[in-house]
C-alpha atoms as a PDB file:
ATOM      1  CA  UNK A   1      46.783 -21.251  40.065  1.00  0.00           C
ATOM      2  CA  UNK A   2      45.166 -20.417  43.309  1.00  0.00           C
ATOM      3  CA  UNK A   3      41.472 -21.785  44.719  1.00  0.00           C
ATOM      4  CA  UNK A   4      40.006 -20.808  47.651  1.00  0.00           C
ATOM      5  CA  UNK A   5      36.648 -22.517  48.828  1.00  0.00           C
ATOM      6  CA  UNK A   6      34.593 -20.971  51.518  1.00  0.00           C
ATOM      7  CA  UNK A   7      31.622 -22.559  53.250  1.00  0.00           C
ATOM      8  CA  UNK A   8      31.533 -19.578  55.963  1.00  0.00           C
ATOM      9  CA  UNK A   9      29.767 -18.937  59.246  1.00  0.00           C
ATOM     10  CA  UNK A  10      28.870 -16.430  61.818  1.00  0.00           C
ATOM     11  CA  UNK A  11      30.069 -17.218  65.379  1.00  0.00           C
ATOM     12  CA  UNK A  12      30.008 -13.977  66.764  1.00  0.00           C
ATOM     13  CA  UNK A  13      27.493 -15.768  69.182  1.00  0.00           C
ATOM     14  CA  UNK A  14      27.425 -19.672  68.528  1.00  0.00           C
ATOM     15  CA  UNK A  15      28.594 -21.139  65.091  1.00  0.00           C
ATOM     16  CA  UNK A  16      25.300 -21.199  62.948  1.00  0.00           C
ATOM     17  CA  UNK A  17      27.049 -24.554  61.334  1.00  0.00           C
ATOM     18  CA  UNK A  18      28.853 -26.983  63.405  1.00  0.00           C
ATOM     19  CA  UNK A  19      30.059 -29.182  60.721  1.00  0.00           C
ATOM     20  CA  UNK A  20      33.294 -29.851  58.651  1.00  0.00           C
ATOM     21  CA  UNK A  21      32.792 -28.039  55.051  1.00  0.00           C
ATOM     22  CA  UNK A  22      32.840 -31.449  53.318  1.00  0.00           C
ATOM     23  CA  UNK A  23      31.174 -30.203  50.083  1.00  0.00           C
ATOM     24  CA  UNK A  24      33.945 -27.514  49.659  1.00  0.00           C
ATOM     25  CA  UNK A  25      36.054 -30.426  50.733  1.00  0.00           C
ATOM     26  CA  UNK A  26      34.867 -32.636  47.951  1.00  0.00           C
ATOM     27  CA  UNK A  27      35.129 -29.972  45.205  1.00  0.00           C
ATOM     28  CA  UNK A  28      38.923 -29.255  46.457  1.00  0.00           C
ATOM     29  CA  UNK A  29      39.895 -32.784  45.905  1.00  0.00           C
ATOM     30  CA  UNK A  30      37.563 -33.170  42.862  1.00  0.00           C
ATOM     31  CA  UNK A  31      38.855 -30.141  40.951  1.00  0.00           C
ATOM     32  CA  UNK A  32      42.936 -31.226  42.640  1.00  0.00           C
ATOM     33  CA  UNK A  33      42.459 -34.590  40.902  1.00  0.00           C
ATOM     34  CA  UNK A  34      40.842 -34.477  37.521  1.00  0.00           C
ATOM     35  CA  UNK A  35      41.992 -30.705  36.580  1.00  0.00           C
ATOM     36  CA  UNK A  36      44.318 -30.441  33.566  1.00  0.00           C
ATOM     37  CA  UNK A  37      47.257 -27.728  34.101  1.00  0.00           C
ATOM     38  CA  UNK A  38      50.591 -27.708  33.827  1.00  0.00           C
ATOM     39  CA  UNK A  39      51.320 -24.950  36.479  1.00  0.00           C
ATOM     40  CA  UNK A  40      49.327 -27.053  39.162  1.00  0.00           C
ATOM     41  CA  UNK A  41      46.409 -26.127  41.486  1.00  0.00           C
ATOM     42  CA  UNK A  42      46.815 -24.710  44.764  1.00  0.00           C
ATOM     43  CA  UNK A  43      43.147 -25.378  46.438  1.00  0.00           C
ATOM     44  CA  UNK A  44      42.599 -23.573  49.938  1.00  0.00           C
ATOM     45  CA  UNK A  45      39.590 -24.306  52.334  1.00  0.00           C
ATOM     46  CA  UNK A  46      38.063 -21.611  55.021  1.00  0.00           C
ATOM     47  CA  UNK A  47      35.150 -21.912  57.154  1.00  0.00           C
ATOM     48  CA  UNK A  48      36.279 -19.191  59.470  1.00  0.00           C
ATOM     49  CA  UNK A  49      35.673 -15.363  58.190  1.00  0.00           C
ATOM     50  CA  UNK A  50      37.781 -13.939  59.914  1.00  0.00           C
ATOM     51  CA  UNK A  51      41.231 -16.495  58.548  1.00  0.00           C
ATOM     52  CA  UNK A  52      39.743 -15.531  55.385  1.00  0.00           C
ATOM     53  CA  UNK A  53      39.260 -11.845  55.478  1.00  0.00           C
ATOM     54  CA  UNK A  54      43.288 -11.974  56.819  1.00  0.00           C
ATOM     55  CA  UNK A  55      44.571 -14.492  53.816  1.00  0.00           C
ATOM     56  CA  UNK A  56      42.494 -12.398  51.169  1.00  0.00           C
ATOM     57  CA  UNK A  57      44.529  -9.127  52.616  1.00  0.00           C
ATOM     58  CA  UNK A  58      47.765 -11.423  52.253  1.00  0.00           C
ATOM     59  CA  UNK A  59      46.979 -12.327  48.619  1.00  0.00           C
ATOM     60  CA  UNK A  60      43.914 -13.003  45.973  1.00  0.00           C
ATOM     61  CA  UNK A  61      42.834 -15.728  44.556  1.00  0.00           C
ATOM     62  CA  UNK A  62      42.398 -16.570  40.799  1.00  0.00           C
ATOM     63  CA  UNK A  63      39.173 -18.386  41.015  1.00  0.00           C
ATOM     64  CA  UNK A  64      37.162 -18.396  44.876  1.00  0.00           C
ATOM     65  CA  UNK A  65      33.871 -20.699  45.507  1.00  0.00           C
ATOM     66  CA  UNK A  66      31.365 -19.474  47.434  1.00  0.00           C
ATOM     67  CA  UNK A  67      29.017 -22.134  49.280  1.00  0.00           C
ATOM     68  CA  UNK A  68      25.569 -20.661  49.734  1.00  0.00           C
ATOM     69  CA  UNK A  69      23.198 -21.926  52.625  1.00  0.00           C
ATOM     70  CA  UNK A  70      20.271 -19.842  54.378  1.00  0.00           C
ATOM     71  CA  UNK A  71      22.767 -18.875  56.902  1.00  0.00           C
ATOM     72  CA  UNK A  72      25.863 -17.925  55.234  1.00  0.00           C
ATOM     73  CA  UNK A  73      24.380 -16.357  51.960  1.00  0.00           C
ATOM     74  CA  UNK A  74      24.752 -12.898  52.826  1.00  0.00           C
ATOM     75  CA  UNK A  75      27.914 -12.971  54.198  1.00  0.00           C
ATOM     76  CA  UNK A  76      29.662 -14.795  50.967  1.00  0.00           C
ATOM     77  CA  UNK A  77      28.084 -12.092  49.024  1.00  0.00           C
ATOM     78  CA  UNK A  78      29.967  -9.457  51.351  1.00  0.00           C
ATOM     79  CA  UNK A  79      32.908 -11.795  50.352  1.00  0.00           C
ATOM     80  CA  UNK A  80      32.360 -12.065  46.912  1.00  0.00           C
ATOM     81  CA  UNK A  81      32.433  -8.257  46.730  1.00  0.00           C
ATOM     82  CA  UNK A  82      35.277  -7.613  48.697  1.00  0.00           C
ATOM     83  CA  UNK A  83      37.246 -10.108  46.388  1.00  0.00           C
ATOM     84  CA  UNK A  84      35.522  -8.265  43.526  1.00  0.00           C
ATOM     85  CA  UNK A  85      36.799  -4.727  44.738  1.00  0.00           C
ATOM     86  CA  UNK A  86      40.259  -5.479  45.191  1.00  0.00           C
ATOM     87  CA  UNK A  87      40.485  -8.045  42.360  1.00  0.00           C
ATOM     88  CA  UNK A  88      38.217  -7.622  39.613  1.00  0.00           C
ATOM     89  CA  UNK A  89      39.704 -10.092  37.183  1.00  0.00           C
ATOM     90  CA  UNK A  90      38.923 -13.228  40.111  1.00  0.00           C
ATOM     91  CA  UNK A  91      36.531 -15.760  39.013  1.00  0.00           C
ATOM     92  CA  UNK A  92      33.847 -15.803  41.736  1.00  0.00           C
ATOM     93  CA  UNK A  93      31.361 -18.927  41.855  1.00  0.00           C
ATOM     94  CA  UNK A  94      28.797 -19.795  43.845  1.00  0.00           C
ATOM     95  CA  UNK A  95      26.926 -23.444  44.085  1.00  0.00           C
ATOM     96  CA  UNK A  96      25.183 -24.687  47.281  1.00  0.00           C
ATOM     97  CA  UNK A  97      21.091 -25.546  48.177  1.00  0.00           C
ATOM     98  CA  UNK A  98      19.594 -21.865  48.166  1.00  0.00           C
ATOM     99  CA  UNK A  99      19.820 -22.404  44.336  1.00  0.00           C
ATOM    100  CA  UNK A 100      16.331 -21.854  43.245  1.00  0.00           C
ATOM    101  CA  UNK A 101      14.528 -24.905  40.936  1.00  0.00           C
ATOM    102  CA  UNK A 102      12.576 -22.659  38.305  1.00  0.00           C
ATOM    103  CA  UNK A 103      14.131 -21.305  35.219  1.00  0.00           C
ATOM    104  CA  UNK A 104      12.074 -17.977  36.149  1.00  0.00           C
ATOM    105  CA  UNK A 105      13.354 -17.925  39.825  1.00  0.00           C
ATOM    106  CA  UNK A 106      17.143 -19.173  38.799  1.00  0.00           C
ATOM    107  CA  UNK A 107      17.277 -16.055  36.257  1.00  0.00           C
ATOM    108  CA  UNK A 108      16.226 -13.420  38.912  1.00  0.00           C
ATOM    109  CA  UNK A 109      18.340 -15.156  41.219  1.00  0.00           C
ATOM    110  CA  UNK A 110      21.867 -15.052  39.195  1.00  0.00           C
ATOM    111  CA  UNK A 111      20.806 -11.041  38.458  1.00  0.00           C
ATOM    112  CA  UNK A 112      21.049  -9.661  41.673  1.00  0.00           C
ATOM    113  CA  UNK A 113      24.603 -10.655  41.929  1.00  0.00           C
ATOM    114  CA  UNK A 114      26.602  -9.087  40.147  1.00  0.00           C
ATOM    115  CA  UNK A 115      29.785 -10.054  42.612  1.00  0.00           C
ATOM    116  CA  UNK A 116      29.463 -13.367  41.270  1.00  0.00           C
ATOM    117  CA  UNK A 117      30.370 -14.687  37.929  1.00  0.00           C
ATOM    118  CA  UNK A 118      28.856 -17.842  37.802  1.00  0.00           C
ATOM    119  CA  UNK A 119      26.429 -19.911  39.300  1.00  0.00           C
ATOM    120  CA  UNK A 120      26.535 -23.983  39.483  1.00  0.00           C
ATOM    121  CA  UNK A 121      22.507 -25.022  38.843  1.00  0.00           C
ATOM    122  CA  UNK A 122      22.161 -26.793  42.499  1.00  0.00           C
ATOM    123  CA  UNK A 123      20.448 -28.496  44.179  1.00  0.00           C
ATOM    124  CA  UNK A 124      19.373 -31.128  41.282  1.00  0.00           C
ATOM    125  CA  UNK A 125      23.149 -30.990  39.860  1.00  0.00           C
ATOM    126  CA  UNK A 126      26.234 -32.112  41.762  1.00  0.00           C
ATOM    127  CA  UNK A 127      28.852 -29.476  41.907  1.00  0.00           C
ATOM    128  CA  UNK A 128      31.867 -31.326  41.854  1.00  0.00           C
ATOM    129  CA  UNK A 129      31.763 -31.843  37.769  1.00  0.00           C
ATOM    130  CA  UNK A 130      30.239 -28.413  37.119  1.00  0.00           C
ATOM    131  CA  UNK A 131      33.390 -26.878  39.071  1.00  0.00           C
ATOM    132  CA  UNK A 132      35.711 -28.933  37.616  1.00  0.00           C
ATOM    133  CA  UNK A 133      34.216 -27.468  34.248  1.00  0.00           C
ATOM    134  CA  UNK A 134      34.503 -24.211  35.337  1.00  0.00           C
ATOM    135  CA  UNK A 135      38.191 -24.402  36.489  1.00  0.00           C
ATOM    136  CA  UNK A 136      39.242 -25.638  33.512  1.00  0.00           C
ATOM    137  CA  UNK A 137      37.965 -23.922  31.043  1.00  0.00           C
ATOM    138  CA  UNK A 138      39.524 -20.858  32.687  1.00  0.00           C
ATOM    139  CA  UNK A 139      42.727 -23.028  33.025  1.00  0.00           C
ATOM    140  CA  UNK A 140      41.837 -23.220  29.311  1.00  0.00           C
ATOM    141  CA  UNK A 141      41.568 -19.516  28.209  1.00  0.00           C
ATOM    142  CA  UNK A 142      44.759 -18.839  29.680  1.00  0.00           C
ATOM    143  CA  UNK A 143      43.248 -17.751  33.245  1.00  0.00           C
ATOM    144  CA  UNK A 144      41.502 -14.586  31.628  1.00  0.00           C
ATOM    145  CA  UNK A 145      37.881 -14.610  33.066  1.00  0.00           C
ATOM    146  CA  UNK A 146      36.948 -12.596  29.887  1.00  0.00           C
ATOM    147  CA  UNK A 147      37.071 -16.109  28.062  1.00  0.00           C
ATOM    148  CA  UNK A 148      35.435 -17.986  30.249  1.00  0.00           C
ATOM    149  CA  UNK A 149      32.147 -16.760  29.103  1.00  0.00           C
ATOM    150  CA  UNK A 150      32.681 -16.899  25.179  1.00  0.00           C
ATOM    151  CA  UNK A 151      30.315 -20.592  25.814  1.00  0.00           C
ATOM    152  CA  UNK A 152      28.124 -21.948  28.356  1.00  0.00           C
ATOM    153  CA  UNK A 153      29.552 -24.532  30.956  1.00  0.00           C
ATOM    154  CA  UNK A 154      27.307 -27.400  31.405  1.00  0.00           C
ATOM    155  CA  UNK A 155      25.360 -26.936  35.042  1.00  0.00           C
ATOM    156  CA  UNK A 156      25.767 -23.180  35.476  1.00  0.00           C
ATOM    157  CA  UNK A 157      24.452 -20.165  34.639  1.00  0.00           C
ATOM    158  CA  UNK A 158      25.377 -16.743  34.396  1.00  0.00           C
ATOM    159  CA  UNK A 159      25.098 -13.269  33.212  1.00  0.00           C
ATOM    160  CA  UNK A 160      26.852 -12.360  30.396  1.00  0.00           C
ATOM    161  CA  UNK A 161      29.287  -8.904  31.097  1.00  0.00           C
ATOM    162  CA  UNK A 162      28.784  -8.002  27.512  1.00  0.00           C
ATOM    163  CA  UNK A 163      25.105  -8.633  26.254  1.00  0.00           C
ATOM    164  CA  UNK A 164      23.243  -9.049  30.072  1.00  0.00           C
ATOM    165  CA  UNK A 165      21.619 -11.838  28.653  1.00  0.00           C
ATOM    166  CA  UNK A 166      21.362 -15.249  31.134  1.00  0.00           C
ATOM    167  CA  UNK A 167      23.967 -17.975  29.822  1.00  0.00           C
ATOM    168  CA  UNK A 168      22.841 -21.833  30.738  1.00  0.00           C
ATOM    169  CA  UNK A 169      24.419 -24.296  30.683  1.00  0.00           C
ATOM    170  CA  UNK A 170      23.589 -27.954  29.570  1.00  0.00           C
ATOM    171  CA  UNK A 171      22.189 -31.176  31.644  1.00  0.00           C
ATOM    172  CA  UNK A 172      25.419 -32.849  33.586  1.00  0.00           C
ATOM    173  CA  UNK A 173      24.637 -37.004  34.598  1.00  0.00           C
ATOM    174  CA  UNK A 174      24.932 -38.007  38.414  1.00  0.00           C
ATOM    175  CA  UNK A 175      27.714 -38.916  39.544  1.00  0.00           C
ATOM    176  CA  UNK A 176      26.923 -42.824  39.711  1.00  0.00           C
ATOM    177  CA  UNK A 177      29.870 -43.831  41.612  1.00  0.00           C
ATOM    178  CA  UNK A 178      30.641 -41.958  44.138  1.00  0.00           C
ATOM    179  CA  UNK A 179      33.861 -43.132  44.430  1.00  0.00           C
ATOM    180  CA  UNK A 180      34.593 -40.952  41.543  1.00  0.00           C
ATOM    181  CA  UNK A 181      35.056 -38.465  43.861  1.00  0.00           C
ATOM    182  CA  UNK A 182      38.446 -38.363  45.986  1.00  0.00           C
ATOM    183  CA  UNK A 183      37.857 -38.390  49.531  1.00  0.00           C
ATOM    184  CA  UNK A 184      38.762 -35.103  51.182  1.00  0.00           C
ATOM    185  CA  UNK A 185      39.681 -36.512  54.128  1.00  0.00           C
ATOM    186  CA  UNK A 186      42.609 -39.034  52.844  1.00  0.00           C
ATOM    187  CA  UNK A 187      43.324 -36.040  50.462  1.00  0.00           C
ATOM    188  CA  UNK A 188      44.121 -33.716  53.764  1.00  0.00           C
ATOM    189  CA  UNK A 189      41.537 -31.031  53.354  1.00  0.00           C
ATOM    190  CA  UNK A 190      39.809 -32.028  56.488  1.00  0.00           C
ATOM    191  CA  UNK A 191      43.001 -31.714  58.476  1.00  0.00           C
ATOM    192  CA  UNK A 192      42.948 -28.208  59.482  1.00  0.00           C
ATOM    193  CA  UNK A 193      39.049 -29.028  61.116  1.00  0.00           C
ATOM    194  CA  UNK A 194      40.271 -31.696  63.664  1.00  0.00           C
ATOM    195  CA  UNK A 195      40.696 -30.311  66.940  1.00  0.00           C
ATOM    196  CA  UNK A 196      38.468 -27.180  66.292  1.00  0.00           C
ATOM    197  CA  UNK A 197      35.405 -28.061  68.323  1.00  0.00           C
ATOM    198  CA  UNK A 198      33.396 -29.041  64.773  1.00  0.00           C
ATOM    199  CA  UNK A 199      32.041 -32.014  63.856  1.00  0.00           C
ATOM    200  CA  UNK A 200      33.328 -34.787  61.340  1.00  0.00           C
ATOM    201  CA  UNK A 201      30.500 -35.024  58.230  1.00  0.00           C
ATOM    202  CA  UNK A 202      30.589 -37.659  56.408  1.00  0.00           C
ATOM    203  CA  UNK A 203      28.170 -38.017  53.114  1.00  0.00           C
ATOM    204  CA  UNK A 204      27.608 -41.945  52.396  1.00  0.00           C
ATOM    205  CA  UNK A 205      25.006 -42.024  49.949  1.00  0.00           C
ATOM    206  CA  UNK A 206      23.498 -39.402  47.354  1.00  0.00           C
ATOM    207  CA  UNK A 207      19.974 -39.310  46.125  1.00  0.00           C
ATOM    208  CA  UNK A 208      16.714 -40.169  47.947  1.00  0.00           C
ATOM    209  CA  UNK A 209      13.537 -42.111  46.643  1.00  0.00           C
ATOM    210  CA  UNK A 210      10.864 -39.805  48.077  1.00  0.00           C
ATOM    211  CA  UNK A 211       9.352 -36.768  46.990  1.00  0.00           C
ATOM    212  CA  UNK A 212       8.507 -34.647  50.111  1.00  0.00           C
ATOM    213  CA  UNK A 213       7.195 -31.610  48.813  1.00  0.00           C
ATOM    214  CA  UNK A 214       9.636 -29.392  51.458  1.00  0.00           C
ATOM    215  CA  UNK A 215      12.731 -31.137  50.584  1.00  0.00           C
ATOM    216  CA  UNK A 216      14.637 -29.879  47.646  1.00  0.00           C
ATOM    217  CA  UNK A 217      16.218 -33.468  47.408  1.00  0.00           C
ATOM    218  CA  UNK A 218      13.129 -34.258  46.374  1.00  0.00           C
ATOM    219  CA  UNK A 219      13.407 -33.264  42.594  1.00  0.00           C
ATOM    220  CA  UNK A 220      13.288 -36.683  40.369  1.00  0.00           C
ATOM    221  CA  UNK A 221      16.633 -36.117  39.133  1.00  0.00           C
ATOM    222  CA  UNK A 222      17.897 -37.088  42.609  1.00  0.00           C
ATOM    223  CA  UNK A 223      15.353 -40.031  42.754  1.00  0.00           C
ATOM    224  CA  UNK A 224      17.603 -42.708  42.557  1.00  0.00           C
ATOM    225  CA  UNK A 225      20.398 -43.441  45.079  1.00  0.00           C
ATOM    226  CA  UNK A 226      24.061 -43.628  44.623  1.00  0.00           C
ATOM    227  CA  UNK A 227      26.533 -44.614  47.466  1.00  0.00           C
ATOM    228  CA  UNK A 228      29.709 -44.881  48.401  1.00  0.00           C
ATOM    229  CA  UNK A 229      31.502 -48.145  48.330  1.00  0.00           C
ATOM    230  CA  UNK A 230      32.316 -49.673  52.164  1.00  0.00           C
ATOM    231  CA  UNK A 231      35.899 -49.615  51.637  1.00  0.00           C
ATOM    232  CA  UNK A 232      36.234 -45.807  50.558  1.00  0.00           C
ATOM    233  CA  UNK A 233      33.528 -45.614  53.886  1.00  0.00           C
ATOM    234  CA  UNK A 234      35.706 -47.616  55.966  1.00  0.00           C
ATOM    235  CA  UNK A 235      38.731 -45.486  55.364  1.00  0.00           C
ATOM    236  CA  UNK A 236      37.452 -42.189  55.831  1.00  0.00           C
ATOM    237  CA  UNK A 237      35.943 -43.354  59.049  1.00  0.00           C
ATOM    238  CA  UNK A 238      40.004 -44.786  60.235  1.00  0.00           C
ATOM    239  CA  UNK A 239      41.199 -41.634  58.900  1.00  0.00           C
ATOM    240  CA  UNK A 240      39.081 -39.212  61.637  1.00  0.00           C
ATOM    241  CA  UNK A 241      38.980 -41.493  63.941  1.00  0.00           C
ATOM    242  CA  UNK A 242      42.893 -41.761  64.240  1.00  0.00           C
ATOM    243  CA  UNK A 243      42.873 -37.768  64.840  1.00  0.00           C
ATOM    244  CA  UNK A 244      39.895 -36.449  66.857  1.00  0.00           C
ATOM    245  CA  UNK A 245      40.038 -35.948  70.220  1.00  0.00           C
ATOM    246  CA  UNK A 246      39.359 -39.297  72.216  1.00  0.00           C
ATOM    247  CA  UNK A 247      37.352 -38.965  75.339  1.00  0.00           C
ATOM    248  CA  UNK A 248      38.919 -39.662  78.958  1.00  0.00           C
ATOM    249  CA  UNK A 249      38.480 -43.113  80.231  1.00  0.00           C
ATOM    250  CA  UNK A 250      37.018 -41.503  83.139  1.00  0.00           C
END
C-alpha cells in the first residue's frame, strides 16, 4: 500500500515555512510502526509541490494526508482535487491546526470539501492515533474507500457519500508518552530535508498549562504536559547533528 504525506509550501518567492515537516514525519513513522498489513506500507513525505505534482503524474497513491496550516490550506485542497480527478477511489485526509474547535464550525468546515474524505478533529486531538485508525481500517476493508465509512473512526469526521450526513468520531486519550511515537528522524523520513536550506524541528514536549485565549493549544484537553524522554531527545539531536551542514571554522 502506498502513503504519501504532504505538509506543502509556496516558494515561488520565499518558502512561507522554513521547517522540516515533522508532524507528517511523525504520522509516517507512527502509521510504518503500529499498522497491521501483510502487503506492507510504503509511506512517502513531500514538502515541495512541485516533486509532488511530478510523483503524482508518475503514480497515485492509495491513501494521501494533507497537512493544513493558514498558509498551505488552499494549495492541499488544489492537491486533494487533482488526486481526486485522476484517482477517485484515493483516500484523501486532512488533519493539521486550521481545524476549527466548535461542533457548528467543524461541520461547515468538513462540507466545503468535498476533495477530502476525512478529517482528523485537530487541534485538541493528536493525529498520529487518529491516522493510524484511519489506515487501518482501510487496510481492513480490503483498501476499498467505500468501507471505510460503514463506522465512524475515533477523532475524525466526515461526510458521508451516501446519506450527506456528518460522521464523528469518538474521544481518542493523549498520547502520554511520547515515546510512543517513533522518531522520524532515526526512522529516515527526515533524510531527504538535510542539506535543503530548511530547518531541523524538533517537538520535545506536548501540551501547555495556560489558557491564552489566541492560542488554540489552549483548549483544556491539552492542559497537561507530556514530554519526551532525554534519551529519545538526545538521539534525535546526534542523529541531525551528524548530517547538517557544519559551519567553516573561519
Amino acid at each position: 500500500m502506498k502513503i504519501y504525506l504532504a505538509d506543502l509550501g509556496h516558494n515561488l518567492v520565499t518558502e512561507t515555512s522554513d521547517t522540516y515537516p515533522l508532524g507528517a514525519g511523525n504520522l509516517a513513522a507512527y502509521v510504518k510502526e503500529y499498522a497491521k498489513t501483510p502487503d506492507g506500507i510504503d509511506v512517502s513525505i513531500y514538502r515541495d509541490p512541485a516533486e509532488l505534482k511530478a510523483v503524482l503524474d508518475r503514480e497515485m497513491p492509495d491513501v494521501i494526508g494533507f497537512s493544513s496550516y493558514s498558509w498551505n490550506h488552499h494549495l492541499a485542497l488544489a492537491f486533494a482535487g487533482y488526486v481526486k480527478d485522476r484517482k477517485p477511489d484515493a483516500l484523501t485526509m486532512m488533519g493539521g491546526p486550521n481545524f476549527p474547535l466548535t461542533v457548528e464550525e467543524q461541520d461547515d468546515w468538513v462540507r466545503t470539501m468535498p476533495q477530502i474524505d476525512m478529517h482528523v478533529r485537530g487541534p485538541t486531538y493528536e493525529g498520529e492515533r487518529a491516522f493510524l485508525g484511519a489506515v487501518q481500517r482501510y487496510i481492513d476493508v480490503g483498501q476499498n474507500r467505500e468501507g471505510v465509512f460503514d463506522e465512524a473512526i475515533d477523532a475524525t469526521i466526515l461526510v458521508d457519500p451516501k446519506s450527506g450526513e456528518i460522521v464523528r468520531g469518538g474521544e481518542l486519550p493523549r498520547i502520554r508518552d511520547l515515546d510512543e511515537i517513533p522518531s522520524p528522524y532515526l526512522a529516515g523520513y527526515m533524510d531527504k530535508f538535510f542539506n535543503t536550506g530548511l530547518f531541523a524541528l524538533m517537538q520535545l514536549s506536548r501540551g501547555c498549562p495556560f489558557t491564552c485565549t489566541f492560542c488554540n493549544s489552549s483548549v483544556k484537553s491539552n492542559s497537561k504536559v507530556f514530554r519526551h524522554s532525554f534519551e529519545r531527545t538526545k538521539a534525535d539531536l546526534d542523529y541531525v547533528v551528524a548530517r547538517i551542514n557544519h559551519a567553516s571554522p573561519l
